[in-house]
N, C-alpha and C. Protein backbone atom coordinates (compact mmCIF):
# COMPACT_ATOMS: atom_id res chain seq x y z
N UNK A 1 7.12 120.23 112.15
CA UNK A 1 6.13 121.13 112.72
C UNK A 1 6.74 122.51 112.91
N UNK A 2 6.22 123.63 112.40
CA UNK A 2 6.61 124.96 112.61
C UNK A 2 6.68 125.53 114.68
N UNK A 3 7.66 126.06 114.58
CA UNK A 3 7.41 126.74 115.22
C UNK A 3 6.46 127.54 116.25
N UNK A 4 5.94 127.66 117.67
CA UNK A 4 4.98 128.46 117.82
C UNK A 4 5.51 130.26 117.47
N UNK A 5 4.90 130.58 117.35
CA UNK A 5 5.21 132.10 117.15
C UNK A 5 4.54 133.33 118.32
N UNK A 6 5.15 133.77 118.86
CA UNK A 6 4.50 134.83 119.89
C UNK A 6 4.63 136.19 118.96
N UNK A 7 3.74 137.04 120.15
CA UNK A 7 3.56 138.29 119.25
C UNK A 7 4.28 138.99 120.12
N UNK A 8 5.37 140.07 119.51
CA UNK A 8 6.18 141.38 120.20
C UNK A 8 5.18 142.20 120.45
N UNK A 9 5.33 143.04 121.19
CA UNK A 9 4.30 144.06 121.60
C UNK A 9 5.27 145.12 122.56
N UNK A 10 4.56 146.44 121.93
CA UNK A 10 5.56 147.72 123.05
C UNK A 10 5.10 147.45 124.60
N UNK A 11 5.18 148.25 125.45
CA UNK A 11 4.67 148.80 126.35
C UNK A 11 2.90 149.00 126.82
N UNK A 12 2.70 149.66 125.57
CA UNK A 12 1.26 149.79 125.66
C UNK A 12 0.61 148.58 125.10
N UNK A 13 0.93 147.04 124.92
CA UNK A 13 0.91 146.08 124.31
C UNK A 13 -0.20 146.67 122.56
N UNK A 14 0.99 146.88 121.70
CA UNK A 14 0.63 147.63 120.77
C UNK A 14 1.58 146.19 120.07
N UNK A 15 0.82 145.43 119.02
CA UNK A 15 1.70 144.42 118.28
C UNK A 15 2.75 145.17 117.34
N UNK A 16 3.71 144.56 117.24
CA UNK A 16 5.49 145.43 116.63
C UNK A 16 5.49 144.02 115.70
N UNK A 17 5.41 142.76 115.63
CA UNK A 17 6.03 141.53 115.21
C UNK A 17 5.42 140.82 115.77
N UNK A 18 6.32 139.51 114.54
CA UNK A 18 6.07 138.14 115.45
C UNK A 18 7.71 137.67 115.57
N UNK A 19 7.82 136.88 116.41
CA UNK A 19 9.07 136.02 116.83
C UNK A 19 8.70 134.40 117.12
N UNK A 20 9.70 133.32 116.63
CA UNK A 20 9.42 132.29 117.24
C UNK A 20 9.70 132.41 118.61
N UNK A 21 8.92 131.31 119.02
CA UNK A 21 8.63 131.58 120.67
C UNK A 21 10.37 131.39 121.77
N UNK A 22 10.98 130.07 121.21
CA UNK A 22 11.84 130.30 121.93
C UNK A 22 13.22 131.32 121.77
N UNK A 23 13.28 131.93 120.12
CA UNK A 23 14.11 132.94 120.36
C UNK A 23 13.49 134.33 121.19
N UNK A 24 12.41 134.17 121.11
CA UNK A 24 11.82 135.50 122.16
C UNK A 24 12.28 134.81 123.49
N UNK A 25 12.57 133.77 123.79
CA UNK A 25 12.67 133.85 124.98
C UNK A 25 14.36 133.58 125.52
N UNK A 26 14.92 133.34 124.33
CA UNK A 26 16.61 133.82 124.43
C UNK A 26 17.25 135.34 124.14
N UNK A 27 16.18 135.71 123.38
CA UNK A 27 16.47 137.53 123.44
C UNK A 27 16.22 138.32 124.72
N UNK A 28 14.74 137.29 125.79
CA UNK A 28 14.47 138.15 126.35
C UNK A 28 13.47 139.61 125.81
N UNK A 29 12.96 139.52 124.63
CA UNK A 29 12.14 140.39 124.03
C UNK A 29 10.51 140.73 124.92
N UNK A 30 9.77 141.60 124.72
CA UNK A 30 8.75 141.20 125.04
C UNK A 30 7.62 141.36 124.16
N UNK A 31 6.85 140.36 124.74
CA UNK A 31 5.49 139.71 123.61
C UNK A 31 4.36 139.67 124.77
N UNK A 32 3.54 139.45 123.90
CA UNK A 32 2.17 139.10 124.68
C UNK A 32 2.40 137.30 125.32
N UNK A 33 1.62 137.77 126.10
CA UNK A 33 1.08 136.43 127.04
C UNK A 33 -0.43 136.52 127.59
N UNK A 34 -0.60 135.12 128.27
CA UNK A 34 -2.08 135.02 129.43
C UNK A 34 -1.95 134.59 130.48
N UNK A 35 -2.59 134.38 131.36
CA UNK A 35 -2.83 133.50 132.76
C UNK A 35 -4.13 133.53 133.03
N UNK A 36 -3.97 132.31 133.30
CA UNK A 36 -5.48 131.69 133.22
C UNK A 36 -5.92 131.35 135.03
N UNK A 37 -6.82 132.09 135.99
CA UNK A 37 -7.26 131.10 137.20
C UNK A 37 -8.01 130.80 137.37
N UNK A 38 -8.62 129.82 137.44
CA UNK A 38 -9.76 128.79 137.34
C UNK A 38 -10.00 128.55 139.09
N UNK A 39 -11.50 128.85 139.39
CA UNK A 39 -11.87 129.20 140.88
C UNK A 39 -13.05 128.29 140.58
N UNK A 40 -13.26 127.70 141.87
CA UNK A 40 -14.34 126.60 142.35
C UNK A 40 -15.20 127.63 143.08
N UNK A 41 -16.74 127.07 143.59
CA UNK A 41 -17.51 127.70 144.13
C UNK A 41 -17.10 127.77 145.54
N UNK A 42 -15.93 127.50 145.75
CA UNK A 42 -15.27 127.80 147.36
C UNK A 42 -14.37 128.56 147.47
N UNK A 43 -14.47 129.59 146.25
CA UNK A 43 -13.30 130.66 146.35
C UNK A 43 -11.63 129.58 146.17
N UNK A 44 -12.03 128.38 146.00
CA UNK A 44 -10.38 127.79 145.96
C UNK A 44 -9.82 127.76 144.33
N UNK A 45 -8.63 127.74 143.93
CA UNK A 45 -7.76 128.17 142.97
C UNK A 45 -7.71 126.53 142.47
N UNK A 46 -7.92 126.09 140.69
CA UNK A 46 -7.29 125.20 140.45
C UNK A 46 -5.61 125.24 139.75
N UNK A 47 -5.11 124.30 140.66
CA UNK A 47 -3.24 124.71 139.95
C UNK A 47 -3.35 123.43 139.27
N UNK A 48 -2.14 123.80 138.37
CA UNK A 48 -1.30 122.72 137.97
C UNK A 48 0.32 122.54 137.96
N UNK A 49 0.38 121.58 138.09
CA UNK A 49 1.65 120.89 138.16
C UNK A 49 2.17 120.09 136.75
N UNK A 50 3.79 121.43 136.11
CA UNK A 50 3.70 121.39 135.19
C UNK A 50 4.66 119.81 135.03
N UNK A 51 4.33 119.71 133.38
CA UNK A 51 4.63 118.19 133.14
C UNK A 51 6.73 117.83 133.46
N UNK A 52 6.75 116.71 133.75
CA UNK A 52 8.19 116.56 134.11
C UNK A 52 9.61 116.65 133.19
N UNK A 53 8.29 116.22 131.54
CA UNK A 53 9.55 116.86 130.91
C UNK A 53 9.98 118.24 130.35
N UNK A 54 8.94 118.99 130.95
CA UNK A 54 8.97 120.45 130.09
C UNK A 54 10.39 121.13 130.16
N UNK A 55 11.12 121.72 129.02
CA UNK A 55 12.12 122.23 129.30
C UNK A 55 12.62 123.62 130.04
N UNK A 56 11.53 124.27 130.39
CA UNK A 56 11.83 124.69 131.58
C UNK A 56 10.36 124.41 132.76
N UNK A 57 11.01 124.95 134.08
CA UNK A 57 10.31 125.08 135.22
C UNK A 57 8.99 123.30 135.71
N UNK A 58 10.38 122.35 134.83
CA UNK A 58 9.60 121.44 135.14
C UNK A 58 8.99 120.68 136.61
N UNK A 59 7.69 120.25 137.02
CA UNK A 59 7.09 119.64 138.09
C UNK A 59 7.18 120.88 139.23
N UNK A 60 6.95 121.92 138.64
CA UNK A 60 6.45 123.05 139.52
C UNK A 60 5.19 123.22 139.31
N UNK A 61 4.74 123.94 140.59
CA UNK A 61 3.40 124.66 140.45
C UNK A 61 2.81 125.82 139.95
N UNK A 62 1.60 125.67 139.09
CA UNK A 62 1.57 127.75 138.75
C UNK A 62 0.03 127.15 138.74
N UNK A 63 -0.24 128.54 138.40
CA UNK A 63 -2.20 129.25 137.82
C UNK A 63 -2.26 127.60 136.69
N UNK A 64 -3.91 127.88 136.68
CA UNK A 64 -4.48 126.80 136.33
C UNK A 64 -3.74 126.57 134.44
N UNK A 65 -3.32 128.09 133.63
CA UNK A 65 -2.62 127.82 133.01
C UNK A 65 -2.34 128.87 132.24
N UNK A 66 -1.25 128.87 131.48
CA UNK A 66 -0.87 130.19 130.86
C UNK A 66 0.01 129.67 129.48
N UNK A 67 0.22 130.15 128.79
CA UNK A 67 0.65 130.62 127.46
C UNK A 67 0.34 131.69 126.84
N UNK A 68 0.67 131.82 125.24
CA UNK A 68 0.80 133.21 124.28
C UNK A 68 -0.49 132.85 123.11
N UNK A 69 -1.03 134.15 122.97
CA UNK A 69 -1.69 134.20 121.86
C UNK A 69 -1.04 134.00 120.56
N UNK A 70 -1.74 134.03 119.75
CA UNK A 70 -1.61 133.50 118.59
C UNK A 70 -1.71 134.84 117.65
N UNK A 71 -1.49 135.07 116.35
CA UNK A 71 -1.68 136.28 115.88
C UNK A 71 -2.93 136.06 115.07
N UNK A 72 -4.38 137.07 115.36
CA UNK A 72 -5.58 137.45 114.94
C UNK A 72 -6.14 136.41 116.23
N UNK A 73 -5.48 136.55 117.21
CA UNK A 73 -6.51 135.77 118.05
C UNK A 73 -6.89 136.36 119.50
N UNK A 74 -7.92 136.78 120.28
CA UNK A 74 -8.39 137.58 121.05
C UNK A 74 -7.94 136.70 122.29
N UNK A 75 -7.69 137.70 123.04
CA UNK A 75 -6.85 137.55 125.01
C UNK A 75 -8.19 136.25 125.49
N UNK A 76 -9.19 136.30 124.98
CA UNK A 76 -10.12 135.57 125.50
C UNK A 76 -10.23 134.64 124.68
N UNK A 77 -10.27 134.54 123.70
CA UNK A 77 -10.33 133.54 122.48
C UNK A 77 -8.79 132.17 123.15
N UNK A 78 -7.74 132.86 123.42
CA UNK A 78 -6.61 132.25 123.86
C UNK A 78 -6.66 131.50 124.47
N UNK A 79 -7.12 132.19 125.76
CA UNK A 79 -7.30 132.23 127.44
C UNK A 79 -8.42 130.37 126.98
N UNK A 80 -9.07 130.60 126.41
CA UNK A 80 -9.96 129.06 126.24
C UNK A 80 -9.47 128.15 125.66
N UNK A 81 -8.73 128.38 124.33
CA UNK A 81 -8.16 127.66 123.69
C UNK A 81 -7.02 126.95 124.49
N UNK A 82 -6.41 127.50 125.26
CA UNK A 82 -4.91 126.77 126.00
C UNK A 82 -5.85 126.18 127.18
N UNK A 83 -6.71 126.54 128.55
CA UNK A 83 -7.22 125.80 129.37
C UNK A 83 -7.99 124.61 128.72
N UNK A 84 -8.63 124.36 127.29
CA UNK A 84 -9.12 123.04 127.36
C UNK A 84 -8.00 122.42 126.57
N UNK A 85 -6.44 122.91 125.88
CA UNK A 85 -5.66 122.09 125.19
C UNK A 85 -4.67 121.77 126.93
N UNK A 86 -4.77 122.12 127.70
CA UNK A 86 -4.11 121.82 128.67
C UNK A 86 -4.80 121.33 129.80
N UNK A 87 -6.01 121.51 130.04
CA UNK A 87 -6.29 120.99 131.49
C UNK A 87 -7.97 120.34 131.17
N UNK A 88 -8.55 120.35 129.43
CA UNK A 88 -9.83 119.49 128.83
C UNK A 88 -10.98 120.06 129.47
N UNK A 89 -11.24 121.06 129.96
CA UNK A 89 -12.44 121.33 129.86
C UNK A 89 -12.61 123.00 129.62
N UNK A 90 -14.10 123.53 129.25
CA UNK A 90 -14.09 124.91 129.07
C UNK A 90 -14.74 125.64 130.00
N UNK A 91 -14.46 127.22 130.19
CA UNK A 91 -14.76 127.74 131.07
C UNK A 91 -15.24 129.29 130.71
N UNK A 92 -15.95 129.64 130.84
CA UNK A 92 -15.83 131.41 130.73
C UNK A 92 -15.02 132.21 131.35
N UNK A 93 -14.26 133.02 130.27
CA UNK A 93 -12.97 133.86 131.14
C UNK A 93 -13.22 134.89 131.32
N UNK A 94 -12.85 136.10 132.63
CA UNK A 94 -13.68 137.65 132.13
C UNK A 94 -11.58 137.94 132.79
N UNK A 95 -11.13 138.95 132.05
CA UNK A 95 -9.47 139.69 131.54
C UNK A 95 -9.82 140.85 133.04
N UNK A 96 -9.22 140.50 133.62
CA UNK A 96 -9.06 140.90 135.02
C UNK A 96 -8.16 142.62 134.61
N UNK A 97 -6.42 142.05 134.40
CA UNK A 97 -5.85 143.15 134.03
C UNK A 97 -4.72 142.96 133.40
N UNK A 98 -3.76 143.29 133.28
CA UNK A 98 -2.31 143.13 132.42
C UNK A 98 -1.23 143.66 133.37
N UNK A 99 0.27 143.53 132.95
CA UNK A 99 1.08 144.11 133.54
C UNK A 99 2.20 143.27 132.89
N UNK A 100 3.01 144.00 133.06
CA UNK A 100 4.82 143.79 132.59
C UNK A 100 5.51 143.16 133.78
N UNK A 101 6.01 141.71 133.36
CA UNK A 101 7.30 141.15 134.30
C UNK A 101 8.18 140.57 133.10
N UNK A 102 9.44 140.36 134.24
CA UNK A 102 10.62 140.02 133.13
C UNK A 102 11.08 139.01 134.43
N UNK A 103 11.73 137.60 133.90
CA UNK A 103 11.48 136.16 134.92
C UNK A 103 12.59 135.68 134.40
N UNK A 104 14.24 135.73 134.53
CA UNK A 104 15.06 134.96 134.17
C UNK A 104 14.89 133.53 134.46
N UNK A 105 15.21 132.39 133.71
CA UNK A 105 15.39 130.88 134.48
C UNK A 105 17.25 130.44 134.12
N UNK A 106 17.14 129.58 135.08
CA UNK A 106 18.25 128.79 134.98
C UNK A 106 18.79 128.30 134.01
N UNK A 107 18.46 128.52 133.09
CA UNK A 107 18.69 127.60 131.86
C UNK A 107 19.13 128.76 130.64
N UNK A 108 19.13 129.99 131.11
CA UNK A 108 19.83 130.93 129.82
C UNK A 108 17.98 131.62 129.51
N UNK A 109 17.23 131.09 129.67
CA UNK A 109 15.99 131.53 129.05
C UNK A 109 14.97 133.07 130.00
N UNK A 110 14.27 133.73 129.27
CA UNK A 110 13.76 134.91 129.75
C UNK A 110 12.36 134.74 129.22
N UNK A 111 11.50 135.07 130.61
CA UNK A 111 10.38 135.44 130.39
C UNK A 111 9.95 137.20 130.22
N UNK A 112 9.84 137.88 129.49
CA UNK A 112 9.45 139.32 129.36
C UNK A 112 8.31 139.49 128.22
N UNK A 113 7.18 139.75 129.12
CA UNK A 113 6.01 139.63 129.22
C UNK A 113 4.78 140.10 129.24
N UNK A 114 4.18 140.44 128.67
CA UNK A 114 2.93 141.51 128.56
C UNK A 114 1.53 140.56 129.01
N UNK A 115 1.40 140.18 130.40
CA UNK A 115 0.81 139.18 130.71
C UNK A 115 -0.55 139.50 131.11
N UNK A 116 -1.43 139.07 130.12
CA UNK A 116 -3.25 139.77 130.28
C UNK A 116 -3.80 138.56 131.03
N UNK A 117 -4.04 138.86 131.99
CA UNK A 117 -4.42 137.60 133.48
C UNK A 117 -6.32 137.58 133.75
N UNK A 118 -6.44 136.14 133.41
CA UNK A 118 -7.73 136.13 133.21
C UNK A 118 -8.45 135.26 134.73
N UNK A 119 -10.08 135.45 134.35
CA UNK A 119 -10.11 134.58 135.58
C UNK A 119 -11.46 133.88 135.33
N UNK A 120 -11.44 132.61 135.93
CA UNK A 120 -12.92 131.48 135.38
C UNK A 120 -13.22 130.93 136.39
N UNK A 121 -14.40 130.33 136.20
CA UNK A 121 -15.17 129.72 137.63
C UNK A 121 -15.66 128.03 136.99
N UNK A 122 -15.57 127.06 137.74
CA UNK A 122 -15.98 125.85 137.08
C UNK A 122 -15.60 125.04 138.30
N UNK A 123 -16.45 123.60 138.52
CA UNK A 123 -16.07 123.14 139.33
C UNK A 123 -16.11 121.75 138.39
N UNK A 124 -15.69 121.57 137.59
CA UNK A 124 -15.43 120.25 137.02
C UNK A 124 -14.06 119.85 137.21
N UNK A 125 -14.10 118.75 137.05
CA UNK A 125 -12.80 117.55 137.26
C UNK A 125 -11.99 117.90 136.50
N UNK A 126 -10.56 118.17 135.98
CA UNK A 126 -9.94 118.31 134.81
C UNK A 126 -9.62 117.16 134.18
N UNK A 127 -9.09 117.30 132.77
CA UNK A 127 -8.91 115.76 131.93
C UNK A 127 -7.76 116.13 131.43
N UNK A 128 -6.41 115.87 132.39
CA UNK A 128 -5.26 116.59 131.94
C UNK A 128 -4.57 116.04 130.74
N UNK A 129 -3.91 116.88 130.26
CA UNK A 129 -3.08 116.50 128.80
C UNK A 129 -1.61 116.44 129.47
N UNK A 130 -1.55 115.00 129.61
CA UNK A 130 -0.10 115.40 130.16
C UNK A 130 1.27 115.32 129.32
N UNK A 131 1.02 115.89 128.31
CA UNK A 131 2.06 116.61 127.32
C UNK A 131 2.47 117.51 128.05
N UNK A 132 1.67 118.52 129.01
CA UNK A 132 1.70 119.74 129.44
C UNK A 132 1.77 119.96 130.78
N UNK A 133 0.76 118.88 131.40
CA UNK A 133 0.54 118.74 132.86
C UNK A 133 0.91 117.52 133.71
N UNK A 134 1.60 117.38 134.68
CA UNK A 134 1.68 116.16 135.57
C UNK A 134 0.65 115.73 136.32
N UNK A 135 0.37 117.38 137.08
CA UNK A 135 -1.02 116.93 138.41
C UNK A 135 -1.81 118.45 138.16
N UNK A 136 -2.64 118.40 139.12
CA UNK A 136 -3.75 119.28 139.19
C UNK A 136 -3.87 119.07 140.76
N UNK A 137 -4.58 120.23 141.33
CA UNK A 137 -5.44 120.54 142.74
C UNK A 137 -6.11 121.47 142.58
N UNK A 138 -6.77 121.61 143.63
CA UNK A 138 -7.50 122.82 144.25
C UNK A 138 -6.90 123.31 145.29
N UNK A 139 -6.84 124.54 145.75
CA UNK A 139 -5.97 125.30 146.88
C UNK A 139 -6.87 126.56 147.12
N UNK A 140 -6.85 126.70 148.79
CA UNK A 140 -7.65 127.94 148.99
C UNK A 140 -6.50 128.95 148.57
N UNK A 141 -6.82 130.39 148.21
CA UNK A 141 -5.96 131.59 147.98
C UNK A 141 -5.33 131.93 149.06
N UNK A 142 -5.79 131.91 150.51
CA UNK A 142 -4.77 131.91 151.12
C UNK A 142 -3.78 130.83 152.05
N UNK A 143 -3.98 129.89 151.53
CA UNK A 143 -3.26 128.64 151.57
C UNK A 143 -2.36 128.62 150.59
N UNK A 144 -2.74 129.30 149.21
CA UNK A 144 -1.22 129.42 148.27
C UNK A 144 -0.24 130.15 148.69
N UNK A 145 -1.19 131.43 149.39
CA UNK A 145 0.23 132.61 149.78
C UNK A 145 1.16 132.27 150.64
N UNK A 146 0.36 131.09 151.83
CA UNK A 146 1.13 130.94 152.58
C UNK A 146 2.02 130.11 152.05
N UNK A 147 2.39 128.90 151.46
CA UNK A 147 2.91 128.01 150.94
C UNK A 147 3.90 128.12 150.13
N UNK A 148 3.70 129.39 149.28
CA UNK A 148 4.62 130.06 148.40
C UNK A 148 5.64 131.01 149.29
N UNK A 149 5.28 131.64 150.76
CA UNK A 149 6.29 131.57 151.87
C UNK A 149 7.27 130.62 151.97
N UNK A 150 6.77 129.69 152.78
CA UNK A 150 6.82 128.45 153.42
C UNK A 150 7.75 127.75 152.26
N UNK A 151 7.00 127.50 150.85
CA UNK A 151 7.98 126.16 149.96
C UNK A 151 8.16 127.39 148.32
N UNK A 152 8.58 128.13 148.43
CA UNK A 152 8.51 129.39 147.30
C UNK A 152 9.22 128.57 145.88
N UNK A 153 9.86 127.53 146.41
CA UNK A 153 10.99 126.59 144.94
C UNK A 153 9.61 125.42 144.36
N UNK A 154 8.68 125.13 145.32
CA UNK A 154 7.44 124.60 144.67
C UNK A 154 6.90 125.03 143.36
N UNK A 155 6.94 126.50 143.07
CA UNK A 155 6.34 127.27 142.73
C UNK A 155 7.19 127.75 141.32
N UNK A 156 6.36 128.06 140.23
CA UNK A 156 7.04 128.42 139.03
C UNK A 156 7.06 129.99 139.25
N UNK A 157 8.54 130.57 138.47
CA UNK A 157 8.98 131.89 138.87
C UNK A 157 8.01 133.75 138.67
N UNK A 158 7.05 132.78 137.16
CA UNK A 158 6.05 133.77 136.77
C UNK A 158 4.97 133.62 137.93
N UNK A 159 4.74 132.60 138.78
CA UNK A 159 3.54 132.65 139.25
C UNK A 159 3.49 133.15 140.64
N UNK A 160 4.57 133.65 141.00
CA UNK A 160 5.10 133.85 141.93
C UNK A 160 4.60 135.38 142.38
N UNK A 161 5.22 136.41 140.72
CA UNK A 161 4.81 137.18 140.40
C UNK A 161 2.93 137.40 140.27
N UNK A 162 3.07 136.76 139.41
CA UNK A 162 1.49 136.80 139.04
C UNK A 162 0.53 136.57 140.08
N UNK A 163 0.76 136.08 140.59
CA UNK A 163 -0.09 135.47 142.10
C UNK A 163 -0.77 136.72 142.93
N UNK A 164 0.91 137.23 143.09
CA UNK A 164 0.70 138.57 144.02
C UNK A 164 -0.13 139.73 143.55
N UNK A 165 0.36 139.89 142.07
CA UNK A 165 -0.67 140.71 141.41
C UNK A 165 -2.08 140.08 141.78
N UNK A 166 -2.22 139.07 141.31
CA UNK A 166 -3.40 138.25 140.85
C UNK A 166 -4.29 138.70 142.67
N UNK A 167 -3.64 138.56 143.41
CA UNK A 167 -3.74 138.21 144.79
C UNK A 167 -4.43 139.89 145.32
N UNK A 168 -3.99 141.25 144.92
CA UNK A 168 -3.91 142.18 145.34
C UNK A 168 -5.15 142.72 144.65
N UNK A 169 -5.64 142.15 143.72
CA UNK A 169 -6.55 142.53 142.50
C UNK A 169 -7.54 142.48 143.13
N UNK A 170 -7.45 140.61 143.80
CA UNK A 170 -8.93 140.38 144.39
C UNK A 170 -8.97 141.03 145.62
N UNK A 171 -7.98 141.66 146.46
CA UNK A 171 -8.50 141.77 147.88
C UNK A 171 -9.01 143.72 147.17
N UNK A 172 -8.12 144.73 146.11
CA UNK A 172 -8.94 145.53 145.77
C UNK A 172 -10.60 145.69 145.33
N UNK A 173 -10.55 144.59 144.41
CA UNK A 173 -12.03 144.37 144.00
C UNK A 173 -13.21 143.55 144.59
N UNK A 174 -12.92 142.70 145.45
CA UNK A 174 -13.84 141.78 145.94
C UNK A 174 -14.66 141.23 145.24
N UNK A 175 -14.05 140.57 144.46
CA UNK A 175 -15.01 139.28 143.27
C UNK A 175 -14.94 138.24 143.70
């Protein structure tokens, strides 16, 4: 099986290349990405709990889900394709905003990141693929912030980041 391939991208996420995914993430290069949050009609967040063998940031918590586009494939086109190959069901996404982080892990590996953060509403059950996923919940938003205080090693290192963004977006916009 080939390789996944991410896309390099400048600053202004302007595509430069492609790279396989995990030497982009031993260079430390940066490429495009998504994040996906999936919201119930109670304003609560669905997470997941990533699978135990993943080689990194395994049986932590993040956003309902995230990965990299594909090349000729749209931030929204993605954003659907990875929430029903990871958590089985579909959702409408509307691309909130983007921003640049860079996420060393323990293991030699780098997240640097052009991360276009989406957001969906659905209150269905998930049908997890647990290739990818261990568990699933629902969590109010400010029950994550606090928790990510409180137990912050629960928590995967991008989402940590992303959260807060994610977090500052909604109290600017009120959606």
């Amino acid at each position: 099986m080939k390789e996944e391939q991410v896309i390099l991208v400048n600053e202004k996420d302007e595509p430069i290349g492609l790279m396989n995914k995990m030497e982009a993430h031993e260079k430390a290069v940066l490429h495009r990405a998504f994040s996906v949050f999936v919201l119930n009609d109670k304003n609560e967040v669905m997470l997941q709990q990533r699978a135990h063998h993943k080689y990194h940031s395994p049986l932590l918590w993040t956003n309902t889900c995230c990965s990299h586009q594909r090349a000729g494939e749209t931030n929204l086109q993605a954003g659907k394709r990875r929430l029903y190959e990871e958590m089985g069901f579909n959702a409408e996404l509307k691309e909130l905003f983007h921003f640049i982080y860079k996420a060393p892990f323990d293991n030699g590996l780098t997240e640097h990141e052009l991360d276009h953060v989406m957001i969906g509403y659905s209150n269905e059950v998930p049908s997890i693929n647990p290739d990818e996923v261990e568990s699933w919940k629902w969590m109010k938003i400010e029950d994550i912030k606090e928790d990510m205080i409180q137990n912050p090693a629960l928590y995967t290192v991008w989402f940590k980041i992303i959260f807060d963004e994610f977090y500052h977006y909604l109290e600017d916009h009120k959606i």
